[in-house]
C-alpha atoms as a PDB file:
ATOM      1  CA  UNK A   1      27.883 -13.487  29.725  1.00  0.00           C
ATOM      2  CA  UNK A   2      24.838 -11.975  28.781  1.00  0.00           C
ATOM      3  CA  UNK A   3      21.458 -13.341  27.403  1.00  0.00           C
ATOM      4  CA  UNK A   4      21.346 -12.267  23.670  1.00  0.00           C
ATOM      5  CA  UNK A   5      18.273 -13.643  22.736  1.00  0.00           C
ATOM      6  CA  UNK A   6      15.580 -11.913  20.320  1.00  0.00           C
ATOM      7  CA  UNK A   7      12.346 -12.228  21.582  1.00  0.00           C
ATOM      8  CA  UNK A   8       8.960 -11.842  19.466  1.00  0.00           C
ATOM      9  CA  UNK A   9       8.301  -8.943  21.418  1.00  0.00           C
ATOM     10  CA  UNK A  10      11.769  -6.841  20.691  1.00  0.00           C
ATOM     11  CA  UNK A  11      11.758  -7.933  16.817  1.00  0.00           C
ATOM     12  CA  UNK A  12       7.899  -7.319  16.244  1.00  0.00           C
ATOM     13  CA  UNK A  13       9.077  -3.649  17.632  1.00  0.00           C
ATOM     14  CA  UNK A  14      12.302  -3.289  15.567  1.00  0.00           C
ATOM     15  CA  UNK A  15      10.443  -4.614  11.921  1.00  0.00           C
ATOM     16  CA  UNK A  16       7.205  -1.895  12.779  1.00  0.00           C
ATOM     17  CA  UNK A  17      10.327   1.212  13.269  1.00  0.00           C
ATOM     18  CA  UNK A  18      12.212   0.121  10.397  1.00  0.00           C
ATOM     19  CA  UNK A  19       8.959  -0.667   8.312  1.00  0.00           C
ATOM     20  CA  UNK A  20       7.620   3.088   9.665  1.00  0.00           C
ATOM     21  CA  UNK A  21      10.883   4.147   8.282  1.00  0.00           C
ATOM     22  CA  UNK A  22      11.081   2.261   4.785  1.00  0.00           C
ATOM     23  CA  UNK A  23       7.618   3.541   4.158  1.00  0.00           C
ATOM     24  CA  UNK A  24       8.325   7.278   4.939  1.00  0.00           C
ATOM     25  CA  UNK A  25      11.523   7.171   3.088  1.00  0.00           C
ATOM     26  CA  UNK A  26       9.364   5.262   0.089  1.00  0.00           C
ATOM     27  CA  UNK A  27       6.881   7.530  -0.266  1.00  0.00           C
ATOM     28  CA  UNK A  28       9.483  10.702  -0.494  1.00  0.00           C
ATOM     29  CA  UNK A  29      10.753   8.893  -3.134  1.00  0.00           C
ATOM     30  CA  UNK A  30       8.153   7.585  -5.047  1.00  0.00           C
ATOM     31  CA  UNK A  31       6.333  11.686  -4.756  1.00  0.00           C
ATOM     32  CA  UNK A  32      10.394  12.967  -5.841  1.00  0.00           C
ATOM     33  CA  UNK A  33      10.351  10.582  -8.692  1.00  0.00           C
ATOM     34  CA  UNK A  34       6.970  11.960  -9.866  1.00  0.00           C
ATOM     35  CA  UNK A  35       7.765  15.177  -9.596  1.00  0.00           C
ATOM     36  CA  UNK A  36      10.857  14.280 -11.802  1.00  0.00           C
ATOM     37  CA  UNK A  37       8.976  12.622 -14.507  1.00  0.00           C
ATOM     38  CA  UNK A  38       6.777  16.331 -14.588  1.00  0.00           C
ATOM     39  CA  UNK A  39       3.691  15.479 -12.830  1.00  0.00           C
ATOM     40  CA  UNK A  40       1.351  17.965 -10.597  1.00  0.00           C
ATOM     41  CA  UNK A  41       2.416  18.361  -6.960  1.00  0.00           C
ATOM     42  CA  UNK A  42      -0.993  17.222  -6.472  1.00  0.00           C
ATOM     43  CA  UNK A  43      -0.159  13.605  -7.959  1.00  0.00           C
ATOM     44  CA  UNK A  44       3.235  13.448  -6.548  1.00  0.00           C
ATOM     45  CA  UNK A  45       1.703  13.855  -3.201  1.00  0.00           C
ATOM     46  CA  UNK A  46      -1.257  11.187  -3.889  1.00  0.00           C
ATOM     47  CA  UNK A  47       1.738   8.480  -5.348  1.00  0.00           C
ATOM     48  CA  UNK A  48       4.058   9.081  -2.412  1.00  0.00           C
ATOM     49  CA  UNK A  49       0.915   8.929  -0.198  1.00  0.00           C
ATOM     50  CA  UNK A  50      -0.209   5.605  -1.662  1.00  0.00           C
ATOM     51  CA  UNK A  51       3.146   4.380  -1.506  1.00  0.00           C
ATOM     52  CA  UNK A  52       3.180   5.245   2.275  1.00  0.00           C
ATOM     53  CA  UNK A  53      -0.386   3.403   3.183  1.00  0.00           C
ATOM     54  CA  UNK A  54       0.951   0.364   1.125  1.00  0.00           C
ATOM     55  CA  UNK A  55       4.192   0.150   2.520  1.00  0.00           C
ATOM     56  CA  UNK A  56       2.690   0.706   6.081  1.00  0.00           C
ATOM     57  CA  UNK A  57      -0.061  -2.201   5.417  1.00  0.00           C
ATOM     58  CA  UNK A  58       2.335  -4.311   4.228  1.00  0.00           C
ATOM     59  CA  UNK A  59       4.629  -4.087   7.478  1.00  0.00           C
ATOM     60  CA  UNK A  60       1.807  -4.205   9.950  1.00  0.00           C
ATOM     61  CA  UNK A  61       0.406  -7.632   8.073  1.00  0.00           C
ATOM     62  CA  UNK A  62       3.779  -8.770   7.925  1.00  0.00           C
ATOM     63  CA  UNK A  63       4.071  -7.687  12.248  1.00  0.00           C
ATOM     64  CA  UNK A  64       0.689  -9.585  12.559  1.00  0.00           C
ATOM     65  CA  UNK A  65       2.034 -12.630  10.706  1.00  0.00           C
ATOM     66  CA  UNK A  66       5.138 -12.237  13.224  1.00  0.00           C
ATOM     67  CA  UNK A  67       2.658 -12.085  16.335  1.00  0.00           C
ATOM     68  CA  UNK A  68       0.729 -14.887  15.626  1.00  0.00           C
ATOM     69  CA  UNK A  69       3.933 -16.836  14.903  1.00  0.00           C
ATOM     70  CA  UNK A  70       5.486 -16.389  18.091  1.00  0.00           C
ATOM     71  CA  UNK A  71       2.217 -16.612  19.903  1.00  0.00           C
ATOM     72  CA  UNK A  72       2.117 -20.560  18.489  1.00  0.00           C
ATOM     73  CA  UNK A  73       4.954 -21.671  20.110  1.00  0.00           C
ATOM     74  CA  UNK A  74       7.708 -23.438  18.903  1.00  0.00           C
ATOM     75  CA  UNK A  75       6.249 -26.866  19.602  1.00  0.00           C
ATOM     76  CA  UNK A  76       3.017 -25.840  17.124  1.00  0.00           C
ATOM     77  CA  UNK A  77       6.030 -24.948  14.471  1.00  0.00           C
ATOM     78  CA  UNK A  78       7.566 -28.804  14.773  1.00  0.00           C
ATOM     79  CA  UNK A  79      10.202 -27.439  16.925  1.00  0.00           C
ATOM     80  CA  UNK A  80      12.096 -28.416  20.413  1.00  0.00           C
ATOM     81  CA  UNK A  81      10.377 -25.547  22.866  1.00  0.00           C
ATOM     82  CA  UNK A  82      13.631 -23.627  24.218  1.00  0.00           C
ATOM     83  CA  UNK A  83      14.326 -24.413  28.283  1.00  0.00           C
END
């Protein structure tokens, strides 16, 4: 049987590609939507570039939050440390 575990490492890398990827997709959508509701290309490109930089922040606060977590330890959390 193999050793399934996640480690902080391997889901700190997974949420930062799908968060690179929810934030590129976001901002295309957010700069389509704009250009829907009739607005310069000029602000459809500034919306779906804001939307990127917030969506990106967002992920790499949330990866930092993630890093800091796992570099506590499981016995700073209340928990049984894993053997």
């Amino acid at each position: 049987m193999t050793d399934s575990s996640i480690t902080a490492h391997s889901l700190a890398a997974l949420w930062l590609a799908l968060g690179r990827r929810l934030a590129v997709a976001a901002g295309a959508l957010a700069a389509l939507v704009s250009l829907f509701a009739d607005a310069p290309v000029w602000v459809a490109a500034l919306r779906g570039t804001l939307t990127l930089a917030a969506v990106l922040a967002t992920v790499r606060a949330g990866r930092a939050l993630l890093a800091r977590s796992a570099a506590a330890g499981p016995a700073a959390r209340g928990g049984k440390p894993n053997a």
